[in-house]
PDB file of N, CA and C in Angstrom:
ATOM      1  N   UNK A   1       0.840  -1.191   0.000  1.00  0.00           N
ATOM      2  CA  UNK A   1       0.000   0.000   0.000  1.00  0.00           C
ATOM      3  C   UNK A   1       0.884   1.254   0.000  1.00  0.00           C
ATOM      4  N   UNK A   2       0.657   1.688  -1.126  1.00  0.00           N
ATOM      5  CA  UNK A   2       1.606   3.455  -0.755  1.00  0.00           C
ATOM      6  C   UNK A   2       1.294   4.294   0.404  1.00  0.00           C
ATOM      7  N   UNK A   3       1.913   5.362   0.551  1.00  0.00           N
ATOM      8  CA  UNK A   3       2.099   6.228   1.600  1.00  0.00           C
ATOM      9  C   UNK A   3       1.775   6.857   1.252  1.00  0.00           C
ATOM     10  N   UNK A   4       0.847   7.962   2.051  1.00  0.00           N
ATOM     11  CA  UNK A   4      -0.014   9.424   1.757  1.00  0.00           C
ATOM     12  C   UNK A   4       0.359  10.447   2.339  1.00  0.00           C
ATOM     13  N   UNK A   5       0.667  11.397   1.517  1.00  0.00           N
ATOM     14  CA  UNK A   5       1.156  12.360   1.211  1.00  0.00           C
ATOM     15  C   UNK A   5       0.207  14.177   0.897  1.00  0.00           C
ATOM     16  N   UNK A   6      -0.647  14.413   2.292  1.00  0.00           N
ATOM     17  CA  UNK A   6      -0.747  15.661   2.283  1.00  0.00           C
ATOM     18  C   UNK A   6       0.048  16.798   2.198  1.00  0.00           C
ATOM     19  N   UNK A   7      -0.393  17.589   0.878  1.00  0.00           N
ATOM     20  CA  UNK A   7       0.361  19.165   0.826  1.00  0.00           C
ATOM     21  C   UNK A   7      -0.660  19.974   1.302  1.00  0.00           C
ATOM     22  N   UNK A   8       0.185  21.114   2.099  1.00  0.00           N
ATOM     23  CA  UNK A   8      -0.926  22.037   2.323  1.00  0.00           C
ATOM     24  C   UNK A   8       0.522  23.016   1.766  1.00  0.00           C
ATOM     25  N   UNK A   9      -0.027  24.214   1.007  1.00  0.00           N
ATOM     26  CA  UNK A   9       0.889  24.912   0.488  1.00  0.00           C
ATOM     27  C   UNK A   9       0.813  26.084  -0.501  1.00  0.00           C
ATOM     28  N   UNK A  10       1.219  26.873  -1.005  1.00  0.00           N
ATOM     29  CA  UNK A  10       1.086  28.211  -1.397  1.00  0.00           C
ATOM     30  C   UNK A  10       0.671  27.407  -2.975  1.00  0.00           C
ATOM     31  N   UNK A  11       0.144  27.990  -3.907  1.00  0.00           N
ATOM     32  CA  UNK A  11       0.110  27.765  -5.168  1.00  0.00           C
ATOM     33  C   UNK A  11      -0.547  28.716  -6.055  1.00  0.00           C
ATOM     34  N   UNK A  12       0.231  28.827  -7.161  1.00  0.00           N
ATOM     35  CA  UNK A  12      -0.124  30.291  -8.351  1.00  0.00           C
ATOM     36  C   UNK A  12      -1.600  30.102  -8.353  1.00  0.00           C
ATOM     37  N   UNK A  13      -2.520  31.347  -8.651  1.00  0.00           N
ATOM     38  CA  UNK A  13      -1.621  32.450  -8.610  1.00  0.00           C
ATOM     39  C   UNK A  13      -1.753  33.041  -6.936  1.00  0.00           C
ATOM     40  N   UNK A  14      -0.975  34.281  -7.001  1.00  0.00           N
ATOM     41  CA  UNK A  14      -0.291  35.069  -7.470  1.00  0.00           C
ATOM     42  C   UNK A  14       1.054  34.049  -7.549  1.00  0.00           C
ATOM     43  N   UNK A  15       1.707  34.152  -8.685  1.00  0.00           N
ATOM     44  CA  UNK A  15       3.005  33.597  -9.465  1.00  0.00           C
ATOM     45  C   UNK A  15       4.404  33.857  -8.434  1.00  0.00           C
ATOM     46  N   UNK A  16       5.248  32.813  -8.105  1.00  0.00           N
ATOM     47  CA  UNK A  16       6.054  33.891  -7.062  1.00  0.00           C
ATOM     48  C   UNK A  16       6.965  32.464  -6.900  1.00  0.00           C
ATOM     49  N   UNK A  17       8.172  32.516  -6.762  1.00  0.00           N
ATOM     50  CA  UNK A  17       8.877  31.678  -6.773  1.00  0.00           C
ATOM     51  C   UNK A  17       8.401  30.044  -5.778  1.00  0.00           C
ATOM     52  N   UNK A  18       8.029  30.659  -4.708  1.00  0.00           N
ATOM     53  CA  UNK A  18       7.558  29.310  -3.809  1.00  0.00           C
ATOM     54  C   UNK A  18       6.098  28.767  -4.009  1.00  0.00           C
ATOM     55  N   UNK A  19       5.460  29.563  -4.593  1.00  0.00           N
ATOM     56  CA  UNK A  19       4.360  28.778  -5.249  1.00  0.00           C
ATOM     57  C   UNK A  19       4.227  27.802  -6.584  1.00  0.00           C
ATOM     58  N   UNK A  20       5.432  28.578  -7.268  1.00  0.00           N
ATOM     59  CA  UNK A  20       5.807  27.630  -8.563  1.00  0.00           C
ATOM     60  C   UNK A  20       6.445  26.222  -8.238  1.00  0.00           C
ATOM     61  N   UNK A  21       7.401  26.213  -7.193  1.00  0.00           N
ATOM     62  CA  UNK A  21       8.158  25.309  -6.291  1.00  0.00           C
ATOM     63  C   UNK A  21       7.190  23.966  -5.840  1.00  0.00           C
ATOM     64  N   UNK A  22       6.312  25.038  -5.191  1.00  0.00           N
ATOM     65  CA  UNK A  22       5.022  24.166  -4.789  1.00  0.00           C
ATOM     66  C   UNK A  22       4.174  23.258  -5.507  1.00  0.00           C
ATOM     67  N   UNK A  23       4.093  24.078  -6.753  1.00  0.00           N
ATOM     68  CA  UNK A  23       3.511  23.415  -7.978  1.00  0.00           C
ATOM     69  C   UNK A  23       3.612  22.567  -8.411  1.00  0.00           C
ATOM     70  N   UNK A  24       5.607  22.766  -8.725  1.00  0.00           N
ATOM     71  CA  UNK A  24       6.033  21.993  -9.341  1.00  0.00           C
ATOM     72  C   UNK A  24       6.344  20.036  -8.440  1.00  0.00           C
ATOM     73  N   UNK A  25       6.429  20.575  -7.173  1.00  0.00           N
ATOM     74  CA  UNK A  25       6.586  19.468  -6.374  1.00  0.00           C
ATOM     75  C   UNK A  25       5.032  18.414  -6.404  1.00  0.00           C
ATOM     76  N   UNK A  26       4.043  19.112  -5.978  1.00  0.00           N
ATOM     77  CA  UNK A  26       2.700  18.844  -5.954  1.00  0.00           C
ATOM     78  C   UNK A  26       2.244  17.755  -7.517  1.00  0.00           C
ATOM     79  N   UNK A  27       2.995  18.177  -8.577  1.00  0.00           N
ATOM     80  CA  UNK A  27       2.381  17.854  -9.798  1.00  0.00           C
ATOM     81  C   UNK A  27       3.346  16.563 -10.063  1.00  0.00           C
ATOM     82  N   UNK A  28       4.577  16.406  -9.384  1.00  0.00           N
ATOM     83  CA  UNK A  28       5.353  15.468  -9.938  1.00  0.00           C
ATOM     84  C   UNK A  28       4.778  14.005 -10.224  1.00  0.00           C
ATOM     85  N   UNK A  29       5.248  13.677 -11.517  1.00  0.00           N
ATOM     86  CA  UNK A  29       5.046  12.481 -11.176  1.00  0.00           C
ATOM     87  C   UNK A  29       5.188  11.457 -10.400  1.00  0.00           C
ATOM     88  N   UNK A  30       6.893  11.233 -10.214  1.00  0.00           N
ATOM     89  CA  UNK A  30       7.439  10.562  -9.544  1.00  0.00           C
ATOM     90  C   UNK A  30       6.241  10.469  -8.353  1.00  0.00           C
ATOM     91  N   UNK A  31       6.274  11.230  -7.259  1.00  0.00           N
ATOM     92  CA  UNK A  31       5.085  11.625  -6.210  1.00  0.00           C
ATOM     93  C   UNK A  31       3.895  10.782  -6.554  1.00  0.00           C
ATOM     94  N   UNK A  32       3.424  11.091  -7.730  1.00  0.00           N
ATOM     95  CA  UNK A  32       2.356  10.475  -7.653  1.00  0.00           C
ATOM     96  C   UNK A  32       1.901   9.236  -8.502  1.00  0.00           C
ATOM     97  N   UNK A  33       3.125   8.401  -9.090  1.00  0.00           N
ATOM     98  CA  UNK A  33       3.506   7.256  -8.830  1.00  0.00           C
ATOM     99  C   UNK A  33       3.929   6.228  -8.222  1.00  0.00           C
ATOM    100  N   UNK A  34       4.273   6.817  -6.874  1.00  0.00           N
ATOM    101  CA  UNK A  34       5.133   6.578  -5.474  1.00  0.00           C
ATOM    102  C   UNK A  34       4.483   6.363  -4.584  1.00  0.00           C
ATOM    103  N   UNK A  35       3.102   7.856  -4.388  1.00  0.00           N
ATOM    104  CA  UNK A  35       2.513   8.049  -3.226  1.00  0.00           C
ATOM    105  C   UNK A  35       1.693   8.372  -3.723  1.00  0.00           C
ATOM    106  N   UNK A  36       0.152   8.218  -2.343  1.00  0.00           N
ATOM    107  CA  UNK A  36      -0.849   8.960  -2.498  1.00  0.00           C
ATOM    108  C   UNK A  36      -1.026  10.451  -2.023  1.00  0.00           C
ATOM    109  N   UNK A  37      -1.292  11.402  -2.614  1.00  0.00           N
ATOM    110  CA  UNK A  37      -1.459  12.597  -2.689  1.00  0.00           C
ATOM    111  C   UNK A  37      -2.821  13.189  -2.580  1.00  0.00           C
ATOM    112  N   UNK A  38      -2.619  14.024  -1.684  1.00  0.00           N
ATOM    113  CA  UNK A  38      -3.750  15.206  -1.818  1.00  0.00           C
ATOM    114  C   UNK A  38      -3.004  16.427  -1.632  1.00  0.00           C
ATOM    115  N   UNK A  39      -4.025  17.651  -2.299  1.00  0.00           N
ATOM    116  CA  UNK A  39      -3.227  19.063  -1.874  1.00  0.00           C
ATOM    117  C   UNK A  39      -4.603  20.049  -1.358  1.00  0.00           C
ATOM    118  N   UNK A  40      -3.996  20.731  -0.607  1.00  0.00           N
ATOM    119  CA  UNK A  40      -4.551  21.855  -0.021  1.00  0.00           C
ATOM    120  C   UNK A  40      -4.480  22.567  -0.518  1.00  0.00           C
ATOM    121  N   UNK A  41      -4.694  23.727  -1.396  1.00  0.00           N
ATOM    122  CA  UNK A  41      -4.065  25.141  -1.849  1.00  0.00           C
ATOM    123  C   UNK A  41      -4.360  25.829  -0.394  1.00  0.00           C
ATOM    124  N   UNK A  42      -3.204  26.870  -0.503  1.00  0.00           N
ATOM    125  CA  UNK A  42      -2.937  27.841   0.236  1.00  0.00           C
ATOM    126  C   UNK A  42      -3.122  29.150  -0.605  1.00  0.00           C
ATOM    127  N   UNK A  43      -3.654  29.926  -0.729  1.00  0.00           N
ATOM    128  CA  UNK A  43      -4.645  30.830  -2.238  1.00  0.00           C
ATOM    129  C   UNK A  43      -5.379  31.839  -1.376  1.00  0.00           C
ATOM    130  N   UNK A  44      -4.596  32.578  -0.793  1.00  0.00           N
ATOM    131  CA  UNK A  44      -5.341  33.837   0.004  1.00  0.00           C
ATOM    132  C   UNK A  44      -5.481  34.678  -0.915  1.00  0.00           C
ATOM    133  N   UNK A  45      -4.881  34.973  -1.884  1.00  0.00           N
ATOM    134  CA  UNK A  45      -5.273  36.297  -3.021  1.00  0.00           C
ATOM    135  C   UNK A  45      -4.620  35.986  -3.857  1.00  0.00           C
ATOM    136  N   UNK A  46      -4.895  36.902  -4.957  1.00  0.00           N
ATOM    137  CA  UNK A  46      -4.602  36.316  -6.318  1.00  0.00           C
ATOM    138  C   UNK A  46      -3.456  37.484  -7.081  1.00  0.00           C
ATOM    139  N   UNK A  47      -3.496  38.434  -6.225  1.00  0.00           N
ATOM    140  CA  UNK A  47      -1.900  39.099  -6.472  1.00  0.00           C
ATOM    141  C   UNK A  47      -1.493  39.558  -5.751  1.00  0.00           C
ATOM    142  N   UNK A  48       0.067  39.659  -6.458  1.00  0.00           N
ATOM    143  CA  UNK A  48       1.340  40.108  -5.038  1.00  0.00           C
ATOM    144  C   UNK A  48       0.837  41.356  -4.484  1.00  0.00           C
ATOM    145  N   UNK A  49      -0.004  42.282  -4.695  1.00  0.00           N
ATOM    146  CA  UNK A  49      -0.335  43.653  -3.827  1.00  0.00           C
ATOM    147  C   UNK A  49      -1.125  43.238  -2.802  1.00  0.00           C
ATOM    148  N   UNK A  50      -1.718  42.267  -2.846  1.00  0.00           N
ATOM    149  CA  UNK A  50      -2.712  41.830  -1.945  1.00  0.00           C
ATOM    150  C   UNK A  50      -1.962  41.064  -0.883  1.00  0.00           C
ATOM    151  N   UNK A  51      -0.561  40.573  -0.887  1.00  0.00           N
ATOM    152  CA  UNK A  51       0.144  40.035   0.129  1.00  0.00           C
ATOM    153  C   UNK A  51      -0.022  41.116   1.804  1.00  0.00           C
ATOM    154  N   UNK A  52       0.024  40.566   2.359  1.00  0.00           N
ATOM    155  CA  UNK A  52       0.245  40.849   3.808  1.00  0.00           C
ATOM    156  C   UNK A  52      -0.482  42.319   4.178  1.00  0.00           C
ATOM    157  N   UNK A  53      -1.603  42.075   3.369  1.00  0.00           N
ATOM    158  CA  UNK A  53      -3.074  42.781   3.820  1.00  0.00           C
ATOM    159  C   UNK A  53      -4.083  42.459   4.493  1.00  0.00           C
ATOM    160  N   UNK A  54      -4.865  42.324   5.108  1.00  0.00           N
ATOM    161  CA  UNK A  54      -5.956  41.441   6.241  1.00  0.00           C
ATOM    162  C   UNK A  54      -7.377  42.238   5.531  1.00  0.00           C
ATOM    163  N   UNK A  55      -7.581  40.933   5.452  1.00  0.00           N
ATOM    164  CA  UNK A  55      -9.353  40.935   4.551  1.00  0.00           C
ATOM    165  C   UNK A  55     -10.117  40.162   4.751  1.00  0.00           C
ATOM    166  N   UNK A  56     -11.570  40.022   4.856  1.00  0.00           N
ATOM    167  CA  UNK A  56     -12.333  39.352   5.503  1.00  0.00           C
ATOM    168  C   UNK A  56     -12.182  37.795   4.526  1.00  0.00           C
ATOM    169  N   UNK A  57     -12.473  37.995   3.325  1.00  0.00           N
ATOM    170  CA  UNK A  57     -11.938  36.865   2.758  1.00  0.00           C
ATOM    171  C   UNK A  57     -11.059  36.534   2.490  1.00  0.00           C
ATOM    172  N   UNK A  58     -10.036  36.522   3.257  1.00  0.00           N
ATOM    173  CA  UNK A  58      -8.649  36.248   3.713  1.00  0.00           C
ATOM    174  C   UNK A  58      -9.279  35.230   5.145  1.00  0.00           C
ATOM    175  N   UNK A  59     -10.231  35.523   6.010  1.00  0.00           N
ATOM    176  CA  UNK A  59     -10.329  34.667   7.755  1.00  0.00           C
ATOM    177  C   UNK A  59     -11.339  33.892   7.087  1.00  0.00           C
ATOM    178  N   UNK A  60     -12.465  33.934   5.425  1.00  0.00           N
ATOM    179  CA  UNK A  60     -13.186  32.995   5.136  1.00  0.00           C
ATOM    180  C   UNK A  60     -12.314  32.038   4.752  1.00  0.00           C
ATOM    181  N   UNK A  61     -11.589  31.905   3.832  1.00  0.00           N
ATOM    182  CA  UNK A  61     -10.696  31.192   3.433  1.00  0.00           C
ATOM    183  C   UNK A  61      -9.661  30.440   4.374  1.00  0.00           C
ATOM    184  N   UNK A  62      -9.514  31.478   5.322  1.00  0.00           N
ATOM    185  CA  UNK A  62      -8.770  30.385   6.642  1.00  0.00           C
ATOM    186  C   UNK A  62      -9.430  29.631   7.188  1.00  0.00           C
ATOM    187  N   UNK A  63     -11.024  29.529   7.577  1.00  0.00           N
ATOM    188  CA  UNK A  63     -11.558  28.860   8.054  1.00  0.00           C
ATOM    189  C   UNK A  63     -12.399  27.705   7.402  1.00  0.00           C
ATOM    190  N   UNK A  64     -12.210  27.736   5.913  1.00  0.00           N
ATOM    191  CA  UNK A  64     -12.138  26.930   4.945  1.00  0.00           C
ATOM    192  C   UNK A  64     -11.243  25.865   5.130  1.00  0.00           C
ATOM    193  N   UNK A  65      -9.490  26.166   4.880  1.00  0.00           N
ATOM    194  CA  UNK A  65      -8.637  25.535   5.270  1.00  0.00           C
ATOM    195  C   UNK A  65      -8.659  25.004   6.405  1.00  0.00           C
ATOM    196  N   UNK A  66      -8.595  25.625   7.272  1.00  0.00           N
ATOM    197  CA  UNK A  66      -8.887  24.645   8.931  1.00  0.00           C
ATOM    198  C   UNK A  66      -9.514  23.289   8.905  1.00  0.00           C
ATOM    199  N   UNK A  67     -10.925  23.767   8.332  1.00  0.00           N
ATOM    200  CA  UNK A  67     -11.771  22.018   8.150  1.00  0.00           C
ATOM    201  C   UNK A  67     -11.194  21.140   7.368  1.00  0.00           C
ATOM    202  N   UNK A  68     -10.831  21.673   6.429  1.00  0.00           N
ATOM    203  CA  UNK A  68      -9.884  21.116   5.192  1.00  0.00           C
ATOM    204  C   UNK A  68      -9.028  19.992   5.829  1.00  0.00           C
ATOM    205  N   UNK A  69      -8.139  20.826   6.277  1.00  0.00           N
ATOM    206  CA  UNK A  69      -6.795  20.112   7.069  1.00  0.00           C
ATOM    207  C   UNK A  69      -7.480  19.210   8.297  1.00  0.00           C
ATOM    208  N   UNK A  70      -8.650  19.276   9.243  1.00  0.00           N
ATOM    209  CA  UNK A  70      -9.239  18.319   9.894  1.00  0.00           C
ATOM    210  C   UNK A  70     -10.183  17.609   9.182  1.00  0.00           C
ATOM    211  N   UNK A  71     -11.007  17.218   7.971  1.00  0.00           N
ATOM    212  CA  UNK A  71     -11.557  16.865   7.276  1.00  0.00           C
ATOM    213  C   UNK A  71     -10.358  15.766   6.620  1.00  0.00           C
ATOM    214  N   UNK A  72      -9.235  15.879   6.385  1.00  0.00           N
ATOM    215  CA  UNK A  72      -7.923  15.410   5.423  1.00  0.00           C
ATOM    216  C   UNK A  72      -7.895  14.219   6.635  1.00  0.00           C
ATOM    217  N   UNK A  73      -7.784  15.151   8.374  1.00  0.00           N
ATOM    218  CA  UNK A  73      -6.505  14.176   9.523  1.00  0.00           C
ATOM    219  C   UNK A  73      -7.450  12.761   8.917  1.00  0.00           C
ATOM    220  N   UNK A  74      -8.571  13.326   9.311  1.00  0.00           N
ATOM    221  CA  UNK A  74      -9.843  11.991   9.799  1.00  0.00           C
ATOM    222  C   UNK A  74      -9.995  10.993   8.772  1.00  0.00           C
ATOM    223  N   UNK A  75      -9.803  11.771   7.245  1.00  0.00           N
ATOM    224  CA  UNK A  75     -10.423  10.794   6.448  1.00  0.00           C
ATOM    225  C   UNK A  75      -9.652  10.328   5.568  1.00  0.00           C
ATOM    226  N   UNK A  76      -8.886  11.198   5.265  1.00  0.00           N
ATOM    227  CA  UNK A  76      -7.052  10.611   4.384  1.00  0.00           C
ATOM    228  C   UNK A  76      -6.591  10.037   4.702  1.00  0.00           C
ATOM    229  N   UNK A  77      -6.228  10.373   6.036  1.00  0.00           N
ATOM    230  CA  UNK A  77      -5.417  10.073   7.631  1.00  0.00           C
ATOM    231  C   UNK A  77      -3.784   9.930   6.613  1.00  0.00           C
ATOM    232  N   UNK A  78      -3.336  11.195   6.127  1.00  0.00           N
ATOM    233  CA  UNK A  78      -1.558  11.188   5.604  1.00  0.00           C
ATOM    234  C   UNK A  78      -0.799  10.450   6.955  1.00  0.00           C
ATOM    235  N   UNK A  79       0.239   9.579   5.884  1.00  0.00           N
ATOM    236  CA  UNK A  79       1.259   9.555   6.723  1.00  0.00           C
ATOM    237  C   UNK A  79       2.191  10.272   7.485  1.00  0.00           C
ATOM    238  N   UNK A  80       2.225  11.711   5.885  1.00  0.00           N
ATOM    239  CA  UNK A  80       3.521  12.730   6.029  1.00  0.00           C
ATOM    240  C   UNK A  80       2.562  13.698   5.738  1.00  0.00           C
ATOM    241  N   UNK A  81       2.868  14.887   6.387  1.00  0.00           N
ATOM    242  CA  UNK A  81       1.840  16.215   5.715  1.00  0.00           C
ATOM    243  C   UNK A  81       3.008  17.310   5.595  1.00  0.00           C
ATOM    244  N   UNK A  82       2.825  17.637   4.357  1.00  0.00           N
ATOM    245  CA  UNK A  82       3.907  18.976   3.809  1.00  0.00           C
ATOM    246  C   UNK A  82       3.704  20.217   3.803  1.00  0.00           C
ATOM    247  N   UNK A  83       3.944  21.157   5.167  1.00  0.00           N
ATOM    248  CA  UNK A  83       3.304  22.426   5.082  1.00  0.00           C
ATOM    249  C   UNK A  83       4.089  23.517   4.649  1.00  0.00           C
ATOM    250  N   UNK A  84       4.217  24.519   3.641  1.00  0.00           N
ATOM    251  CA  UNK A  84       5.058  25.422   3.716  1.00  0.00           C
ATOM    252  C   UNK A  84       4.628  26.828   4.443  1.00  0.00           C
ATOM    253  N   UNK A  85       5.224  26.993   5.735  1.00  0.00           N
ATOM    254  CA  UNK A  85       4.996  28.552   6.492  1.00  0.00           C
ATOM    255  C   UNK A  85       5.170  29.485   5.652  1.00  0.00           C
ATOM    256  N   UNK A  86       4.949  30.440   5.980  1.00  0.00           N
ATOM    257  CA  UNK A  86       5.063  31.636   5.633  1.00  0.00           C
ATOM    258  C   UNK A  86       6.019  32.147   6.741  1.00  0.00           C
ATOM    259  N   UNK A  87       7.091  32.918   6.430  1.00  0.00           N
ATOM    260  CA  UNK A  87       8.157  32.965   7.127  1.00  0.00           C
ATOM    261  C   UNK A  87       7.830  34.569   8.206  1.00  0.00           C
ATOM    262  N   UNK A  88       7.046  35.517   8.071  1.00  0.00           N
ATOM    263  CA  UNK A  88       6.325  36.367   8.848  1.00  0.00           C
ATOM    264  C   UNK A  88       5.381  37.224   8.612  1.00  0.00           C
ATOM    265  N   UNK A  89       4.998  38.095   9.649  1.00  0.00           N
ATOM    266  CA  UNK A  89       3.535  38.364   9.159  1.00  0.00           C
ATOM    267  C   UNK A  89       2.812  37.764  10.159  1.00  0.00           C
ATOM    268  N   UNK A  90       1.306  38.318  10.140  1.00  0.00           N
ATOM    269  CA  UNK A  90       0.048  37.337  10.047  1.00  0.00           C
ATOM    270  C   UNK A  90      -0.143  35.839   9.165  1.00  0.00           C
ATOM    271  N   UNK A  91       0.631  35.740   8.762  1.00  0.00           N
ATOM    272  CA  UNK A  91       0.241  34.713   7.733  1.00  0.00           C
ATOM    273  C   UNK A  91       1.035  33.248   8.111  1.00  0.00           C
ATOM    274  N   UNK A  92       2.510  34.052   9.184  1.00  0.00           N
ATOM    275  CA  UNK A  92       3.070  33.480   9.987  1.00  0.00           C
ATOM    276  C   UNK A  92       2.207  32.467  11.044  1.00  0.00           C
ATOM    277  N   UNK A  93       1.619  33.470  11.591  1.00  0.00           N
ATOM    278  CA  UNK A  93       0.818  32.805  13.034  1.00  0.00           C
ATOM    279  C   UNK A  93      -0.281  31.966  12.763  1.00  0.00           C
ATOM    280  N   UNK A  94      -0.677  32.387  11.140  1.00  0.00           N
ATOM    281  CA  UNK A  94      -2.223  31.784  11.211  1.00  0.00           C
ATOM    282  C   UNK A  94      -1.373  30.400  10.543  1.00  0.00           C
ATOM    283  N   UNK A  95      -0.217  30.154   9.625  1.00  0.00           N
ATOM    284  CA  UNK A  95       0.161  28.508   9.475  1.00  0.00           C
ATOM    285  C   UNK A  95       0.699  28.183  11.015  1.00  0.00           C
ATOM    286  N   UNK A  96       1.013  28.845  12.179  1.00  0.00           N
ATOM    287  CA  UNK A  96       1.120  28.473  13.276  1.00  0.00           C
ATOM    288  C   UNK A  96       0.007  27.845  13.838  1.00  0.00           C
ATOM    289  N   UNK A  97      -1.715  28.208  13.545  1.00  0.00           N
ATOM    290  CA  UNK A  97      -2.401  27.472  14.067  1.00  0.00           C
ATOM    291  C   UNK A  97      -2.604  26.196  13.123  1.00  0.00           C
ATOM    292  N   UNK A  98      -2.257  26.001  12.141  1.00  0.00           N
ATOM    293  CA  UNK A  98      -2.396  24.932  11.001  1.00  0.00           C
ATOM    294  C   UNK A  98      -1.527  23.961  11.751  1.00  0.00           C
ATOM    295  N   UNK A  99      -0.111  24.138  11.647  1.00  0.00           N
ATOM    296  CA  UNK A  99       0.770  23.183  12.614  1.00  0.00           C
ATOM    297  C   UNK A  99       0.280  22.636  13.414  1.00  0.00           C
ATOM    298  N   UNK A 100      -0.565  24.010  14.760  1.00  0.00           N
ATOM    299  CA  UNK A 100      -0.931  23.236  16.185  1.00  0.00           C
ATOM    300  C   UNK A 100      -2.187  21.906  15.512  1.00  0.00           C
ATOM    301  N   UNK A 101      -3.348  22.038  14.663  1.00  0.00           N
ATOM    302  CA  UNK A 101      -3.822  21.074  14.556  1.00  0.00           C
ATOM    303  C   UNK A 101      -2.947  19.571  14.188  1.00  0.00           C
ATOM    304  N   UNK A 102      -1.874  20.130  12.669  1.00  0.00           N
ATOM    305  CA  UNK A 102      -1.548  19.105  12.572  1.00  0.00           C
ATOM    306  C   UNK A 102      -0.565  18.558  13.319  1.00  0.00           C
ATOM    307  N   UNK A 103      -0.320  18.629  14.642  1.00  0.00           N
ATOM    308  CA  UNK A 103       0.314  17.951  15.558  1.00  0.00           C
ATOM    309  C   UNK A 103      -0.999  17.794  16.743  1.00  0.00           C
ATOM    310  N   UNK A 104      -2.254  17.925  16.593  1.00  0.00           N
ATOM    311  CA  UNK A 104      -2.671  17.254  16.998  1.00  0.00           C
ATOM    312  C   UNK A 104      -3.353  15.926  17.021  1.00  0.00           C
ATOM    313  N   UNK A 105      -3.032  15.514  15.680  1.00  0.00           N
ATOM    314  CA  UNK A 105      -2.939  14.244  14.824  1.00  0.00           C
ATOM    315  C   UNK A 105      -1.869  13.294  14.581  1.00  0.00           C
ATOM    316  N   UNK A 106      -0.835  13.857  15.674  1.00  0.00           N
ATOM    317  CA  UNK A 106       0.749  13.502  15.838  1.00  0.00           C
ATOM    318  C   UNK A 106       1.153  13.307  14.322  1.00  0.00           C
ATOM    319  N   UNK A 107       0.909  14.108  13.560  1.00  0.00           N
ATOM    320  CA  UNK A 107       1.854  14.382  12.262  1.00  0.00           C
ATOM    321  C   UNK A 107       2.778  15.388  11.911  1.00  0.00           C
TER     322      UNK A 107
END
Protein backbone atom coordinates (compact mmCIF):
# COMPACT_ATOMS: atom_id res chain seq x y z
CA UNK A 1 0.00 0.00 0.00
CA UNK A 2 1.61 3.45 -0.76
CA UNK A 3 2.10 6.23 1.60
CA UNK A 4 -0.01 9.42 1.76
CA UNK A 5 1.16 12.36 1.21
CA UNK A 6 -0.75 15.66 2.28
CA UNK A 7 0.36 19.17 0.83
CA UNK A 8 -0.93 22.04 2.32
CA UNK A 9 0.89 24.91 0.49
CA UNK A 10 1.09 28.21 -1.40
CA UNK A 11 0.11 27.76 -5.17
CA UNK A 12 -0.12 30.29 -8.35
CA UNK A 13 -1.62 32.45 -8.61
CA UNK A 14 -0.29 35.07 -7.47
CA UNK A 15 3.01 33.60 -9.46
CA UNK A 16 6.05 33.89 -7.06
CA UNK A 17 8.88 31.68 -6.77
CA UNK A 18 7.56 29.31 -3.81
CA UNK A 19 4.36 28.78 -5.25
CA UNK A 20 5.81 27.63 -8.56
CA UNK A 21 8.16 25.31 -6.29
CA UNK A 22 5.02 24.17 -4.79
CA UNK A 23 3.51 23.42 -7.98
CA UNK A 24 6.03 21.99 -9.34
CA UNK A 25 6.59 19.47 -6.37
CA UNK A 26 2.70 18.84 -5.95
CA UNK A 27 2.38 17.85 -9.80
CA UNK A 28 5.35 15.47 -9.94
CA UNK A 29 5.05 12.48 -11.18
CA UNK A 30 7.44 10.56 -9.54
CA UNK A 31 5.09 11.62 -6.21
CA UNK A 32 2.36 10.48 -7.65
CA UNK A 33 3.51 7.26 -8.83
CA UNK A 34 5.13 6.58 -5.47
CA UNK A 35 2.51 8.05 -3.23
CA UNK A 36 -0.85 8.96 -2.50
CA UNK A 37 -1.46 12.60 -2.69
CA UNK A 38 -3.75 15.21 -1.82
CA UNK A 39 -3.23 19.06 -1.87
CA UNK A 40 -4.55 21.86 -0.02
CA UNK A 41 -4.06 25.14 -1.85
CA UNK A 42 -2.94 27.84 0.24
CA UNK A 43 -4.64 30.83 -2.24
CA UNK A 44 -5.34 33.84 0.00
CA UNK A 45 -5.27 36.30 -3.02
CA UNK A 46 -4.60 36.32 -6.32
CA UNK A 47 -1.90 39.10 -6.47
CA UNK A 48 1.34 40.11 -5.04
CA UNK A 49 -0.34 43.65 -3.83
CA UNK A 50 -2.71 41.83 -1.95
CA UNK A 51 0.14 40.04 0.13
CA UNK A 52 0.25 40.85 3.81
CA UNK A 53 -3.07 42.78 3.82
CA UNK A 54 -5.96 41.44 6.24
CA UNK A 55 -9.35 40.93 4.55
CA UNK A 56 -12.33 39.35 5.50
CA UNK A 57 -11.94 36.87 2.76
CA UNK A 58 -8.65 36.25 3.71
CA UNK A 59 -10.33 34.67 7.76
CA UNK A 60 -13.19 33.00 5.14
CA UNK A 61 -10.70 31.19 3.43
CA UNK A 62 -8.77 30.39 6.64
CA UNK A 63 -11.56 28.86 8.05
CA UNK A 64 -12.14 26.93 4.95
CA UNK A 65 -8.64 25.53 5.27
CA UNK A 66 -8.89 24.65 8.93
CA UNK A 67 -11.77 22.02 8.15
CA UNK A 68 -9.88 21.12 5.19
CA UNK A 69 -6.79 20.11 7.07
CA UNK A 70 -9.24 18.32 9.89
CA UNK A 71 -11.56 16.87 7.28
CA UNK A 72 -7.92 15.41 5.42
CA UNK A 73 -6.51 14.18 9.52
CA UNK A 74 -9.84 11.99 9.80
CA UNK A 75 -10.42 10.79 6.45
CA UNK A 76 -7.05 10.61 4.38
CA UNK A 77 -5.42 10.07 7.63
CA UNK A 78 -1.56 11.19 5.60
CA UNK A 79 1.26 9.55 6.72
CA UNK A 80 3.52 12.73 6.03
CA UNK A 81 1.84 16.21 5.71
CA UNK A 82 3.91 18.98 3.81
CA UNK A 83 3.30 22.43 5.08
CA UNK A 84 5.06 25.42 3.72
CA UNK A 85 5.00 28.55 6.49
CA UNK A 86 5.06 31.64 5.63
CA UNK A 87 8.16 32.96 7.13
CA UNK A 88 6.33 36.37 8.85
CA UNK A 89 3.53 38.36 9.16
CA UNK A 90 0.05 37.34 10.05
CA UNK A 91 0.24 34.71 7.73
CA UNK A 92 3.07 33.48 9.99
CA UNK A 93 0.82 32.80 13.03
CA UNK A 94 -2.22 31.78 11.21
CA UNK A 95 0.16 28.51 9.48
CA UNK A 96 1.12 28.47 13.28
CA UNK A 97 -2.40 27.47 14.07
CA UNK A 98 -2.40 24.93 11.00
CA UNK A 99 0.77 23.18 12.61
CA UNK A 100 -0.93 23.24 16.18
CA UNK A 101 -3.82 21.07 14.56
CA UNK A 102 -1.55 19.10 12.57
CA UNK A 103 0.31 17.95 15.56
CA UNK A 104 -2.67 17.25 17.00
CA UNK A 105 -2.94 14.24 14.82
CA UNK A 106 0.75 13.50 15.84
CA UNK A 107 1.85 14.38 12.26
Amino acid sequence: MKSKILFIVQLPPPVHGASLMNQYVTESKFLQKNYKTRTIPLQFVSKISQIGKIGLSKLFIMNKVFFQIINNMLFFKPDIVYLTLSPTGYAFYRDLMFVFIIKLFNK
